[in-house]
C-alpha atoms as a PDB file:
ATOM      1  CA  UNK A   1       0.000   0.000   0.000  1.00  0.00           C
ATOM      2  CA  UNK A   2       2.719   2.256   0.760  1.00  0.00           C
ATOM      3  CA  UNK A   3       4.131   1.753  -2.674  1.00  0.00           C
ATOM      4  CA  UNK A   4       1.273   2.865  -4.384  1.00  0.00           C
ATOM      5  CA  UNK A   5       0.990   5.817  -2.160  1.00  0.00           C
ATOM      6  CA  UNK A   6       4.663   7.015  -2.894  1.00  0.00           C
ATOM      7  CA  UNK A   7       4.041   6.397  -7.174  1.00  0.00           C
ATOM      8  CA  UNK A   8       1.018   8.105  -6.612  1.00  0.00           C
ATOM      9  CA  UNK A   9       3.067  10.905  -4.937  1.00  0.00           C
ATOM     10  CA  UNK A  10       5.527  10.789  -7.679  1.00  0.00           C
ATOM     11  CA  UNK A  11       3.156  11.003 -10.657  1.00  0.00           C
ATOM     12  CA  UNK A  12       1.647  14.324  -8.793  1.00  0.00           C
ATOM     13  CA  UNK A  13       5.119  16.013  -8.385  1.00  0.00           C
ATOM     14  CA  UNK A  14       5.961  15.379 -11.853  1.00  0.00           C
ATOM     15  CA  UNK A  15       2.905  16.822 -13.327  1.00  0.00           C
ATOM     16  CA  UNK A  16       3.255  20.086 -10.796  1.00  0.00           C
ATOM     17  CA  UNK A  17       6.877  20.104 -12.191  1.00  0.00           C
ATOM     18  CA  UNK A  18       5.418  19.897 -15.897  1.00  0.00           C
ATOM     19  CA  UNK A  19       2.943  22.997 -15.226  1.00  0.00           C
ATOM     20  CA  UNK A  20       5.615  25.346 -13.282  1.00  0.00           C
ATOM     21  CA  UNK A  21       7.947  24.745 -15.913  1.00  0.00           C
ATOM     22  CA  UNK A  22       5.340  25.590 -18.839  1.00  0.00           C
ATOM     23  CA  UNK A  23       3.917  28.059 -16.888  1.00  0.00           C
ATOM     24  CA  UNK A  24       7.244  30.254 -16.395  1.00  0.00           C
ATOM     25  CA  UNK A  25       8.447  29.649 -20.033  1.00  0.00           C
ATOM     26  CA  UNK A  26       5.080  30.157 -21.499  1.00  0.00           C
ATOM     27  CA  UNK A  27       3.622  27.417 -22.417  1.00  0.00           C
ATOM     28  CA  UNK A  28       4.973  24.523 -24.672  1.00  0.00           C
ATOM     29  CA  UNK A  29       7.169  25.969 -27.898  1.00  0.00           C
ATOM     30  CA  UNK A  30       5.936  25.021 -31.038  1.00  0.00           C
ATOM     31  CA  UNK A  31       8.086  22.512 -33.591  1.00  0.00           C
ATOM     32  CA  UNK A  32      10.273  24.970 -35.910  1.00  0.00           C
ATOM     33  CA  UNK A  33       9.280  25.470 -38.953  1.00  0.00           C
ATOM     34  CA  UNK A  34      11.251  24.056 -42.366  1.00  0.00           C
ATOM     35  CA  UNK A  35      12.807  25.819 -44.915  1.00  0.00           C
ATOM     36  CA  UNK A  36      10.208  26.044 -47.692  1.00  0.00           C
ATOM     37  CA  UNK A  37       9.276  27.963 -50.842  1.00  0.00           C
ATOM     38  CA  UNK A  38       6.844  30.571 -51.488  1.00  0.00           C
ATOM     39  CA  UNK A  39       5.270  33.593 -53.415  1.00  0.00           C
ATOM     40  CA  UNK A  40       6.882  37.018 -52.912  1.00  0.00           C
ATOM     41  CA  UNK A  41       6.248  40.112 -54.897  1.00  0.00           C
ATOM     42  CA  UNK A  42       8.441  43.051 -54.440  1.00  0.00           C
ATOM     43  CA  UNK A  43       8.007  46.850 -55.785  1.00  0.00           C
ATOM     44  CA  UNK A  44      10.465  49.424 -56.164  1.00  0.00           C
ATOM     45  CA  UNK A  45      11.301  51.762 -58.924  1.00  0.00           C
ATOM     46  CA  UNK A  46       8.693  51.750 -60.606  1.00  0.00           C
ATOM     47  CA  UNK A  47       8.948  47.728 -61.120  1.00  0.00           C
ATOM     48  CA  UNK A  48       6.881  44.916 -59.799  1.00  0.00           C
ATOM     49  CA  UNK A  49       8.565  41.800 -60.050  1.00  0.00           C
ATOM     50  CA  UNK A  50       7.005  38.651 -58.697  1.00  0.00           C
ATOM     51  CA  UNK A  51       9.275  35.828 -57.420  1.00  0.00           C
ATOM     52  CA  UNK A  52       9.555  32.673 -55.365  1.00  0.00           C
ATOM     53  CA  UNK A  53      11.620  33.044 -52.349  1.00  0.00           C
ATOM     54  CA  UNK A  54      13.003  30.025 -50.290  1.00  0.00           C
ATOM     55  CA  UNK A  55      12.975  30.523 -46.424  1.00  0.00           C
ATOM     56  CA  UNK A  56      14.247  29.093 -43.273  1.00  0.00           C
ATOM     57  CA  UNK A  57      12.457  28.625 -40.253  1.00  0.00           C
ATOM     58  CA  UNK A  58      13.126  31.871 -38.914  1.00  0.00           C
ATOM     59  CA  UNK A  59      12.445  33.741 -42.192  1.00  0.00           C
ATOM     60  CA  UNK A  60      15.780  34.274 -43.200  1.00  0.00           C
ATOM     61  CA  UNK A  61      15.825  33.860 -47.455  1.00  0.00           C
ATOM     62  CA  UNK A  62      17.927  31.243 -48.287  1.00  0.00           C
ATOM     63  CA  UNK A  63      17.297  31.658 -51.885  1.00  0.00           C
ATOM     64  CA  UNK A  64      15.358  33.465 -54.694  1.00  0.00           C
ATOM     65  CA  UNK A  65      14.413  33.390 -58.014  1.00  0.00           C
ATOM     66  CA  UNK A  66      12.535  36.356 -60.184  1.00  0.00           C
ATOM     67  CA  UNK A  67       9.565  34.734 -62.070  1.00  0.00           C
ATOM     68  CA  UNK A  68       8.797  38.243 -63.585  1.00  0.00           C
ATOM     69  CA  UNK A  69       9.548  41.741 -63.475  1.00  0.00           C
ATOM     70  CA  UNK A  70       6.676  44.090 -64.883  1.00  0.00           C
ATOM     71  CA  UNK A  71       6.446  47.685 -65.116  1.00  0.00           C
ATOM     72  CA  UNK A  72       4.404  49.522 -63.406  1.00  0.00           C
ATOM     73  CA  UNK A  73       2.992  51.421 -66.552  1.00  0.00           C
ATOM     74  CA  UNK A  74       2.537  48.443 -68.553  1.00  0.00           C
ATOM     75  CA  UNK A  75      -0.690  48.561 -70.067  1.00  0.00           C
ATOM     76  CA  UNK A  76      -1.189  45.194 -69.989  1.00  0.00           C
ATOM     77  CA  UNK A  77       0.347  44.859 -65.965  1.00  0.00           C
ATOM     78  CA  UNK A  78      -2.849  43.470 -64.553  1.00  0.00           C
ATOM     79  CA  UNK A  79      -2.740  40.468 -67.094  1.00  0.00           C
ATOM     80  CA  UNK A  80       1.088  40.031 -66.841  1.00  0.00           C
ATOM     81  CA  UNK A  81       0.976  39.969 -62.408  1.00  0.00           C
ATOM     82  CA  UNK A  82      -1.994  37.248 -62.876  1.00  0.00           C
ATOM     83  CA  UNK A  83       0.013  35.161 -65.088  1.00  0.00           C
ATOM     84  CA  UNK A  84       3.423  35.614 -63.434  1.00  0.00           C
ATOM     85  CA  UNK A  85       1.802  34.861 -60.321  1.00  0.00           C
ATOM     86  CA  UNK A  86       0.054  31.627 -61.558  1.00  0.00           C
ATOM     87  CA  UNK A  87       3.824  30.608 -62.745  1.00  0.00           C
ATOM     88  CA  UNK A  88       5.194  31.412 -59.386  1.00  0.00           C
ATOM     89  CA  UNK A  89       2.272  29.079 -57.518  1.00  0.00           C
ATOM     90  CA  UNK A  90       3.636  26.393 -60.096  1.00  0.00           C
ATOM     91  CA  UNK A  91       6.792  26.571 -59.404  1.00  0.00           C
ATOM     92  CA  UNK A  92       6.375  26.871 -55.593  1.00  0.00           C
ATOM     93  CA  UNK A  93       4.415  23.401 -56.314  1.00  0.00           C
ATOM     94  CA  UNK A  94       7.350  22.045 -57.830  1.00  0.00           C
ATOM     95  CA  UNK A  95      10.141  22.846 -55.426  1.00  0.00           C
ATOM     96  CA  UNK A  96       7.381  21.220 -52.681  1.00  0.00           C
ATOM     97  CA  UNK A  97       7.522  18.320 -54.581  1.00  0.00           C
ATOM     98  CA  UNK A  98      11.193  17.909 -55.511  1.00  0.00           C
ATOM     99  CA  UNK A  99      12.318  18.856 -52.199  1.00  0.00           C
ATOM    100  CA  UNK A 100      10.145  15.775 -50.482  1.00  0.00           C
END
């Protein structure tokens, strides 16, 4: 009886050691995120370009690459962002896949 007593005792310590220590660092952490691709479009001087960026974890870019670059008086800009975009999603796809 006594030994059930002290694992019972045990089992309660451990879980009020499990809440104090979430408790002062906030809370469990959650995993880290992967490196992975996505969409990014940038603007500056008068250009829009649309690219896919990789990124780590922490958001540093690891790596880029320009899909487009429009200008911003193109007549036609609307059309061109829509399809550059679409080509950026496709390519984002892509690097997904290759990098599984």
């Amino acid at each position: 009886m006594r030994l059930l007593i002290m694992l019972a005792a045990v089992a309660v310590l451990a879980v009020v050691v499990i809440l104090v220590y979430y408790a002062v660092t906030e809370g469990p952490r959650p995993p880290a995120r992967a490196a992975g691709w996505e969409t990014h479009t940038e603007s500056s001087g008068g250009v829009t370009t649309v690219l896919v960026r990789q990124v780590a974890g922490d958001g540093a870019e690891l790596g880029r690459q320009v899909v487009a670059s429009i200008p911003d008086g193109a007549p036609d800009w609307e059309t061109r962002y829509h399809e550059a975009m679409a080509e950026a999603r496709s390519r984002v796809a892509a690097l997904r896949i290759e990098a599984e």
